[in-house]
Each structure stands twice: as C-alpha cells, then as structure tokens.
Protein backbone atom coordinates (compact mmCIF):
# COMPACT_ATOMS: atom_id res chain seq x y z
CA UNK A 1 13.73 30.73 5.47
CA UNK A 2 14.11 27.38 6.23
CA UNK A 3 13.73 24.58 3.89
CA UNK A 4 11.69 22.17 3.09
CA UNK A 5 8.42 24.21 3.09
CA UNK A 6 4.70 22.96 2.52
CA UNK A 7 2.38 25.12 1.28
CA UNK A 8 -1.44 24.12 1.03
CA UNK A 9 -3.21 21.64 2.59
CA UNK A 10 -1.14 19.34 4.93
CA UNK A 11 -1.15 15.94 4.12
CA UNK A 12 1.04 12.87 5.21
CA UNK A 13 4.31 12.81 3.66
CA UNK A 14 7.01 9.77 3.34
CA UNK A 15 7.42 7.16 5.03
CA UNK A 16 6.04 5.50 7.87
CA UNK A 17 9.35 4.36 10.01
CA UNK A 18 12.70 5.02 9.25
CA UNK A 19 14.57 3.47 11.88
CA UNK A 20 15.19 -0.30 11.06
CA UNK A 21 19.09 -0.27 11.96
CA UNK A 22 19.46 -3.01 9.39
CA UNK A 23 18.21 -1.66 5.96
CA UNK A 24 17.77 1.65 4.47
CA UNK A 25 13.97 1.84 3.45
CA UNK A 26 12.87 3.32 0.67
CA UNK A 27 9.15 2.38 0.61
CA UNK A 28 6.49 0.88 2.99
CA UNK A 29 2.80 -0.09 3.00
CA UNK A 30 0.51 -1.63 5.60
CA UNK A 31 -3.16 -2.95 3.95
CA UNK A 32 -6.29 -4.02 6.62
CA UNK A 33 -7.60 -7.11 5.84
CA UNK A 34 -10.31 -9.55 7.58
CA UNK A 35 -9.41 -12.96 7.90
CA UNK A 36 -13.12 -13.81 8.69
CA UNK A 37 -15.33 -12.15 6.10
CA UNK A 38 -18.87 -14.12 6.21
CA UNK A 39 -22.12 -13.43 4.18
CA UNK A 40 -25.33 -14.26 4.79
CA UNK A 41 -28.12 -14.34 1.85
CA UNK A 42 -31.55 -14.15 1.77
CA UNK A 43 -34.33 -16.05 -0.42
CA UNK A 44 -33.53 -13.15 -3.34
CA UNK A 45 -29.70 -13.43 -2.85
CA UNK A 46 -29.41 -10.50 -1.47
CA UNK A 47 -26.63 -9.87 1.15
CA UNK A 48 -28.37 -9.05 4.36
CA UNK A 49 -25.86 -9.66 7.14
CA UNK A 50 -22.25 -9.65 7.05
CA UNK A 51 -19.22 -10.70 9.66
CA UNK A 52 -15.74 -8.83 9.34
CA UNK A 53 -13.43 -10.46 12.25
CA UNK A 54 -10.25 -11.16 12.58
CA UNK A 55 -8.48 -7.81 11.51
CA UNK A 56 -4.67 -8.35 10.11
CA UNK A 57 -2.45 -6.32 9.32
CA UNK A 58 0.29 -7.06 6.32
CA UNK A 59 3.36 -4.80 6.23
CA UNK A 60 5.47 -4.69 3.17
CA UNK A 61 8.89 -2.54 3.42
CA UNK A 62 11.94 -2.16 0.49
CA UNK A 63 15.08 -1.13 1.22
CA UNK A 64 18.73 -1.17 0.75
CA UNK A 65 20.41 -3.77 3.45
CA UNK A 66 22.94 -1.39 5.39
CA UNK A 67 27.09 -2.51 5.92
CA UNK A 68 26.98 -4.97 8.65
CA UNK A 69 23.57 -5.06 8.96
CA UNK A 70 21.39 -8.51 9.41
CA UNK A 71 18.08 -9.04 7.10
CA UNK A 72 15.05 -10.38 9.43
CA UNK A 73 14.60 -14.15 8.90
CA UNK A 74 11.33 -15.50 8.18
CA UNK A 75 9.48 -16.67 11.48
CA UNK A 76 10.96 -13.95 13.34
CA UNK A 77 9.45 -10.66 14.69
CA UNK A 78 10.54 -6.99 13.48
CA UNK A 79 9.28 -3.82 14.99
CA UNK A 80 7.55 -1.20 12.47
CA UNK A 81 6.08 1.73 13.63
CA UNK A 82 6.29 0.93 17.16
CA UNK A 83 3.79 -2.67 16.10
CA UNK A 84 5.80 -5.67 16.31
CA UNK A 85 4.51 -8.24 13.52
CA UNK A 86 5.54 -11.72 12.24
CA UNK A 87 8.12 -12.00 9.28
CA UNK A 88 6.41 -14.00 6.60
CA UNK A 89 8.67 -13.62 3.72
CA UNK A 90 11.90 -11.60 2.93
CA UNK A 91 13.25 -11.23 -0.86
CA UNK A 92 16.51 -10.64 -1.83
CA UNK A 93 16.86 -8.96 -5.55
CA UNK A 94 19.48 -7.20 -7.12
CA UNK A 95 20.15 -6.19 -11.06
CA UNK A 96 23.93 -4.98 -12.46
CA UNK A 97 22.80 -1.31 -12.29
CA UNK A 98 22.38 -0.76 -8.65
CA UNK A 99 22.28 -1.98 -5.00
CA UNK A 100 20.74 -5.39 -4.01
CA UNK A 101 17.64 -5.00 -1.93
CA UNK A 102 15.26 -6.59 0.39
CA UNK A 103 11.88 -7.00 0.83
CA UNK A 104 10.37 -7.82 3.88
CA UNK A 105 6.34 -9.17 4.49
CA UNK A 106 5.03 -9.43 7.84
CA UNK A 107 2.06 -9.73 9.57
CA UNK A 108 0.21 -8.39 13.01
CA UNK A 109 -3.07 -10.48 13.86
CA UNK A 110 -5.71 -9.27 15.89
CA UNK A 111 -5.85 -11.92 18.69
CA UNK A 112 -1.82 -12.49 18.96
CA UNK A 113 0.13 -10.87 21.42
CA UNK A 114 3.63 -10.84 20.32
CA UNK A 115 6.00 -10.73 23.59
C-alpha cells in the first residue's frame, strides 16, 4: 500500500501553490473582501438595501527564501495559483533559532487586468 492514505471524508489538504521558484512556502491564505460595501436605511434604521462591489482579493504567503532566489519587490506582480496579483508588502523576519523568512501581501482587484 501506498502512502499517504485518506480515509473519511475528502477534504482540501495543504497548500494552495507550491511552485514560487524563489521561496519555500510554508503557509498561504487568500480572504474576499468588497471594496464598495454600501447600506441603505430606512425611517426605523433598518438595513433594507445593500451594495457589495468591487471584489478583491488579498493573498498572504510565508516561506523560507530559497539559495539564489530573489524576494518579490513591492509594486511588482507575482503569480499564485495561476492569478497574478499586485505585491503590496513583503516582510523579512528572522530569530537566532531558525531560517529568516518572508512574507509576501498582494492583491488581485476586480476591474484590473494585470498584463
């Protein structure tokens, strides 16, 4: 038998893109947000209509930066899961008991074609 086995119900497991050729990653995340979120109220203050426009998308990876390897500079694109996004921000931490890494934040907006 080989391994790894799953037994149960299947559900999504690790992460989402492994293939950055400059960084090992060891987590990801990608949160939904609305850039336009409008309310209106009526005479009791009661929602009664809402907008949601303007969908982004903020990715967050971690990793370890690979030998040779160039971290993304902010302003920049990087390619995630096949999305290309915007670089925002990218942290560099480190502590004396193990490797330095990176974090990179980037975002894909709804109405911006990234060539």
């Amino acid at each position: 038998m080989a391994l790894p086995q799953t037994y149960g119900t299947d559900h999504v497991y690790g992460l989402l893109d492994i293939t950055q050729d400059f960084i090992t990653i060891q987590s990801d995340g990608i949160d939904d947000s609305c850039g336009v979120d409008v309310k209106v109220l009526d005479a009791l203050g009661r929602v009664c209509t809402v907008r949601k426009d303007d969908l982004h998308n903020a990715l967050t990876f971690m990793g370890v930066l690979k030998p040779g390897g160039t971290k993304p500079q902010a302003g920049y694109t990087v390619t995630f899961d096949s999305v290309k996004y915007i670089v925002d921000t990218v942290s560099n931490t480190g502590e004396n008991t193990g490797f330095r890494k990176f974090t990179v934040k980037a975002t894909k907006y709804q109405q911006v074609v990234i060539a």
